[in-house]
Protein backbone atom coordinates (compact mmCIF):
# COMPACT_ATOMS: atom_id res chain seq x y z
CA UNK A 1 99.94 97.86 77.21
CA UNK A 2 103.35 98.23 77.50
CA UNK A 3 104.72 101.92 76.35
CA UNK A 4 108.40 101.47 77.73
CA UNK A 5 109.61 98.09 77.11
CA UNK A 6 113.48 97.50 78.29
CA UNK A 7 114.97 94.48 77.55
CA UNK A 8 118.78 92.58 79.10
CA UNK A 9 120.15 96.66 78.80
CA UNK A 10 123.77 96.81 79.75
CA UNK A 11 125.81 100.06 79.80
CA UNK A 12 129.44 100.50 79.91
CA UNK A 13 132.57 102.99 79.37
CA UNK A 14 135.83 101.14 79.16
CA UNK A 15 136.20 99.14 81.65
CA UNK A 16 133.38 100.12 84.18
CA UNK A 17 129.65 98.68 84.13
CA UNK A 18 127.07 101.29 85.02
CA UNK A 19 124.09 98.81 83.93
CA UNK A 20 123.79 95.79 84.07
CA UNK A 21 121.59 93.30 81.94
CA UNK A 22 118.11 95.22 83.04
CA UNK A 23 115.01 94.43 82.05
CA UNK A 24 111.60 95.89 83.06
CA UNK A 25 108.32 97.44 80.99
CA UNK A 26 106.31 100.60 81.93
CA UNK A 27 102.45 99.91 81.10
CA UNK A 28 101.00 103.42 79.95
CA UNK A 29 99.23 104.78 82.87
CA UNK A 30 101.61 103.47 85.60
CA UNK A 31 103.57 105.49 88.18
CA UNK A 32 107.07 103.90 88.71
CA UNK A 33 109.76 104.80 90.83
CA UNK A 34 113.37 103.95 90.36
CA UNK A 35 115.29 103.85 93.71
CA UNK A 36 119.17 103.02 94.55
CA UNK A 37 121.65 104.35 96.82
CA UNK A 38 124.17 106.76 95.07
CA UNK A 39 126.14 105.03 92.55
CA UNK A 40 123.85 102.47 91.57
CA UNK A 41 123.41 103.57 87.81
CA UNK A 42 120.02 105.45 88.26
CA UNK A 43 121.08 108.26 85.87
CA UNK A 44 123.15 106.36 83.26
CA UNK A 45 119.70 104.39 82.87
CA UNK A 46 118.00 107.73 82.83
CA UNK A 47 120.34 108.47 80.19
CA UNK A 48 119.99 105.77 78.12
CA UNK A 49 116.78 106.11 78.53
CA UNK A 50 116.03 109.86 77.28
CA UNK A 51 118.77 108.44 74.03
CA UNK A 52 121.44 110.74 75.50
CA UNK A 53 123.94 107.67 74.81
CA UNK A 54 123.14 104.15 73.39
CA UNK A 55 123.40 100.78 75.29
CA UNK A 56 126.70 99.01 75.00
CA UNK A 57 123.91 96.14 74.74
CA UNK A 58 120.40 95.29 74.73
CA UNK A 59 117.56 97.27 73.44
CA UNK A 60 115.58 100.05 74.62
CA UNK A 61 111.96 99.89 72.87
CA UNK A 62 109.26 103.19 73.36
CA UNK A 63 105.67 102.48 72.32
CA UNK A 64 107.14 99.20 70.40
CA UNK A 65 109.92 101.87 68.37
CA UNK A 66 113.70 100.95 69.25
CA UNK A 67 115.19 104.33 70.17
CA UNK A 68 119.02 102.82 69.87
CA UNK A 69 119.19 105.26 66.41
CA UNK A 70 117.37 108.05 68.19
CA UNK A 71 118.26 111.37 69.48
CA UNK A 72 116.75 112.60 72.57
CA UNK A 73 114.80 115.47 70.58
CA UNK A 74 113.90 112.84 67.70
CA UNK A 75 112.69 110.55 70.97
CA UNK A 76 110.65 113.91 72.61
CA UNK A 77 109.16 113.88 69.31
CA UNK A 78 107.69 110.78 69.86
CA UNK A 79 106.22 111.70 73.50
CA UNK A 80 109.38 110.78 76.04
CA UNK A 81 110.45 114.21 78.24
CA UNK A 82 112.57 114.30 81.01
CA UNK A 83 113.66 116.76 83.63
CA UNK A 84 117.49 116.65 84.87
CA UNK A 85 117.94 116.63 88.73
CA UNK A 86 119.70 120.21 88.70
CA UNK A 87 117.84 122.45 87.31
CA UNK A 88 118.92 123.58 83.78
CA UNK A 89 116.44 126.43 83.23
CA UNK A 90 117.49 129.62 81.46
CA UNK A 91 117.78 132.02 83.94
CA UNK A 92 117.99 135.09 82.05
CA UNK A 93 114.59 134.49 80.61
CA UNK A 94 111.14 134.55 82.30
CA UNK A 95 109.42 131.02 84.14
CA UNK A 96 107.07 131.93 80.52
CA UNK A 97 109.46 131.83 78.03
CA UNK A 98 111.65 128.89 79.83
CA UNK A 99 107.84 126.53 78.98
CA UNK A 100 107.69 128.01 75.39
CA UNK A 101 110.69 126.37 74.85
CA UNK A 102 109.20 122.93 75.27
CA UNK A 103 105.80 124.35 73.79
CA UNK A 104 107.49 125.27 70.28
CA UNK A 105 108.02 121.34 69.81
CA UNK A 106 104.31 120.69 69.08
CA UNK A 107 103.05 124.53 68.69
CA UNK A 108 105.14 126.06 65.90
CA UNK A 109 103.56 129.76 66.08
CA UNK A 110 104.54 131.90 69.23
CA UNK A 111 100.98 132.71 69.79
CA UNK A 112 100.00 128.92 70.27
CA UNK A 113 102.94 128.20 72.03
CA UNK A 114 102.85 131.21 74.62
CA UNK A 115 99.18 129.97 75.10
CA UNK A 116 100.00 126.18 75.65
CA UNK A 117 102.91 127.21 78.03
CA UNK A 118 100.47 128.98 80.36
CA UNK A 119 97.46 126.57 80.66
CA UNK A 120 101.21 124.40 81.65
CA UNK A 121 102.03 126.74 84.36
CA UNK A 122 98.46 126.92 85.99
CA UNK A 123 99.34 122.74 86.28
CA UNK A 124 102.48 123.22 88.11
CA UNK A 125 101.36 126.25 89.88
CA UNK A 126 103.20 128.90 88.27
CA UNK A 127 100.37 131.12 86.90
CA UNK A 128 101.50 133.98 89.21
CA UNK A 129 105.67 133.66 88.11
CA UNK A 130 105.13 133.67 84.78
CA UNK A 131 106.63 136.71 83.79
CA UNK A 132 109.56 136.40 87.02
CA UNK A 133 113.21 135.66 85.66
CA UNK A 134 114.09 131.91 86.45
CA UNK A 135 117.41 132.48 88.17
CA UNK A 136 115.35 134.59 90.72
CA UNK A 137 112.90 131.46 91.97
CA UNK A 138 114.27 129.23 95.28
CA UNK A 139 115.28 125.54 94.69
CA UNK A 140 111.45 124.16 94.70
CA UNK A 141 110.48 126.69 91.78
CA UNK A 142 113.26 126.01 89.05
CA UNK A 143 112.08 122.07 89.97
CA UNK A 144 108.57 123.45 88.94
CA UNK A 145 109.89 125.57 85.74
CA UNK A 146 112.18 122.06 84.70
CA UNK A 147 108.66 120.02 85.15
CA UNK A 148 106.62 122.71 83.66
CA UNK A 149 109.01 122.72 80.21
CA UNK A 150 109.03 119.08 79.87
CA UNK A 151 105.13 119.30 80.19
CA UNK A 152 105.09 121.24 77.91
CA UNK A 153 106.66 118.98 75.36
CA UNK A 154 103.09 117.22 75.64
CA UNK A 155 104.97 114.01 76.45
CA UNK A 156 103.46 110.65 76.90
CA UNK A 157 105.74 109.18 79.06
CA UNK A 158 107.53 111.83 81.95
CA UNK A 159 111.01 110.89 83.04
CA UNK A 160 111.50 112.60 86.17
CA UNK A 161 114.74 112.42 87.56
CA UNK A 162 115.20 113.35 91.27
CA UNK A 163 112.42 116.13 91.53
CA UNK A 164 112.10 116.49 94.68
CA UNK A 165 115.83 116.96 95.89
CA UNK A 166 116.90 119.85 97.95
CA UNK A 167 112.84 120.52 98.70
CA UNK A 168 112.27 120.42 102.27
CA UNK A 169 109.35 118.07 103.15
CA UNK A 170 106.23 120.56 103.05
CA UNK A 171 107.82 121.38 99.05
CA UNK A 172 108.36 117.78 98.59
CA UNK A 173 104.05 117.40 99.55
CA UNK A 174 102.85 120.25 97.22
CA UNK A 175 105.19 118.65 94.41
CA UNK A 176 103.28 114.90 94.72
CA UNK A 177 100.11 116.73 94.67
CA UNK A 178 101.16 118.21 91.22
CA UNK A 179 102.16 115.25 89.84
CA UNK A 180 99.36 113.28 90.70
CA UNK A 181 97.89 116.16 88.77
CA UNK A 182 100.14 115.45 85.83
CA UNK A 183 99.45 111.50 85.72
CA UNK A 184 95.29 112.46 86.01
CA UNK A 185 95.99 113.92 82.89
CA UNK A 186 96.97 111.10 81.27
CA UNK A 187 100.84 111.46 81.68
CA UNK A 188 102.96 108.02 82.49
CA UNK A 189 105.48 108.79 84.95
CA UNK A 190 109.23 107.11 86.09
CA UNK A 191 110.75 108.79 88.49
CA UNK A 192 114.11 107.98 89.67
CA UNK A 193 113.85 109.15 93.47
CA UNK A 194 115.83 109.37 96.91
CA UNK A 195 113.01 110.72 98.99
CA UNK A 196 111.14 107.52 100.16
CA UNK A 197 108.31 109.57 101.10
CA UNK A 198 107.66 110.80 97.77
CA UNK A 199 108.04 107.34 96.48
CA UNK A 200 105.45 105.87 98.82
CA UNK A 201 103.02 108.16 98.10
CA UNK A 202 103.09 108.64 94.14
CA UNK A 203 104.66 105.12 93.54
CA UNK A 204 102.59 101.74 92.66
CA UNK A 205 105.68 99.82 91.39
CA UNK A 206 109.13 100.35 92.62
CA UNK A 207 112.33 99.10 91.10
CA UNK A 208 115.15 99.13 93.19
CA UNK A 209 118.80 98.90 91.55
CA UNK A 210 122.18 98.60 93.18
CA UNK A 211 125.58 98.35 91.81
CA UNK A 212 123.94 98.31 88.03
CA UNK A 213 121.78 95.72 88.78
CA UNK A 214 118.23 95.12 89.31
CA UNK A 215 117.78 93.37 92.30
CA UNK A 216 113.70 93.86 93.21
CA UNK A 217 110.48 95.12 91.84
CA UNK A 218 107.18 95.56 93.51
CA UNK A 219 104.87 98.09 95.47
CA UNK A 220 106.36 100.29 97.40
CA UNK A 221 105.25 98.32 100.69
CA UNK A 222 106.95 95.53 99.50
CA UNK A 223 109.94 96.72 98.78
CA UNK A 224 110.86 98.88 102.02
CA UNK A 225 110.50 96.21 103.46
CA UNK A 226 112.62 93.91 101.40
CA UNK A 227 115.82 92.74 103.29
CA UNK A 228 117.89 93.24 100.44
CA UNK A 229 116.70 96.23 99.97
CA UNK A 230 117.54 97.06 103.20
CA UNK A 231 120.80 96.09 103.33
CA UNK A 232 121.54 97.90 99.80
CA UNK A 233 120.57 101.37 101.28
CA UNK A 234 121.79 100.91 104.93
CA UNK A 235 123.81 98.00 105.27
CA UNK A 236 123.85 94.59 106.54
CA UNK A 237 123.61 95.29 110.51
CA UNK A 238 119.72 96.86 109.43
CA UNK A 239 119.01 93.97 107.46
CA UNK A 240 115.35 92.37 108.43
């Protein structure tokens, strides 16, 4: 069943084309990656995605609901979270409180909330930081603290947008394990993604764009070793 349905989605401001005429679905239950070289229009899809802007064009449908009138916290409401590739945690308040802010969306009293944001943290690892200021934890735990407040949300579908950047690769392999966590739990999951090793081992569809365009879909074998895939990264001297 489909739960993210995107259909001929173009994107532009004045005269530049970020997307171009997408189209792809999300079944509930899948993993999918989203991969591109820099510049490709990962983010403004992201974007468009989360309802942060509307399409210049096509339609953007979550669990069969257009979101083009939506807000993103009208569209959270509904079940879609996202993290942001930097970190945007408070970091004057604790890796507890930061997750209460995405608990108070379904769990209006503090109690419930405070509760629900620390069965989160025991998810993503973060039992024992709970009470630590945010702007104190390295790289790998405001990553956790952005996952752990979008969890919190109780989404249905998880955007995930760059997580593991700036981890080195022993971060990067603690971080699939709790997301393969995440997705037991019955969390769908799109991650847009420049570490291929991530990608291979959460991913079981990948869709690759380049210059705003889709230009393949498949599993991750597949597609690394898709000559246009290939050259789109790297070039056309490393093409198969």
């Amino acid at each position: 069943m489909a739960l993210l349905e995107v259909e001929s989605l173009s994107k532009r401001f004045g005269g530049l084309t970020a997307n171009r005429d997408i189209s792809f679905r999300v079944d509930a239950g899948e993993m999918v990656a989203i991969i591109g070289p820099n510049g490709a229009g990962k983010s403004t899809l992201f974007n468009g995605l989360a309802c942060a802007h509307r399409p210049s064009s096509g339609s953007i449908r979550f669990d069969g609901r257009d979101t083009a009138a939506l807000t993103p916290e009208s569209v959270a409401a509904l079940g879609l979270a996202r993290t942001f590739q930097i970190p945007r945690s408070f970091g004057d308040m604790t890796v507890l409180e930061n997750t209460m802010v995405g608990a108070l969306l379904r769990h209006r009293r503090l109690s419930d909330a405070r509760r629900h944001a620390a069965e989160v943290l025991r998810h993503v690892g973060l039992a024992d930081r709970a009470q630590t200021r945010a702007a104190s934890l390295n790289v790998a735990g405001q990553k956790r603290v952005e996952l752990a407040r979008a969890l919190a949300t109780g989404p249905r579908l998880l955007l995930l947008d760059e997580v593991a950047g700036g981890l080195n690769p022993s971060e990067a392999l603690a971080l699939v394990d709790i997301l393969r966590g995440v997705h037991a739990m019955g969390v769908t999951l799109l991650i847009v993604e420049h570490v291929l090793e991530v990608v291979m081992r959460l991913a079981q569809r990948v869709l690759v764009l380049n210059f705003g365009q889709l230009i393949a879909e498949g599993p991750p074998q597949q597609i690394v070793r898709d000559p246009v895939v290939v050259e789109a990264y790297l070039g056309s001297r490393h093409r198969v």
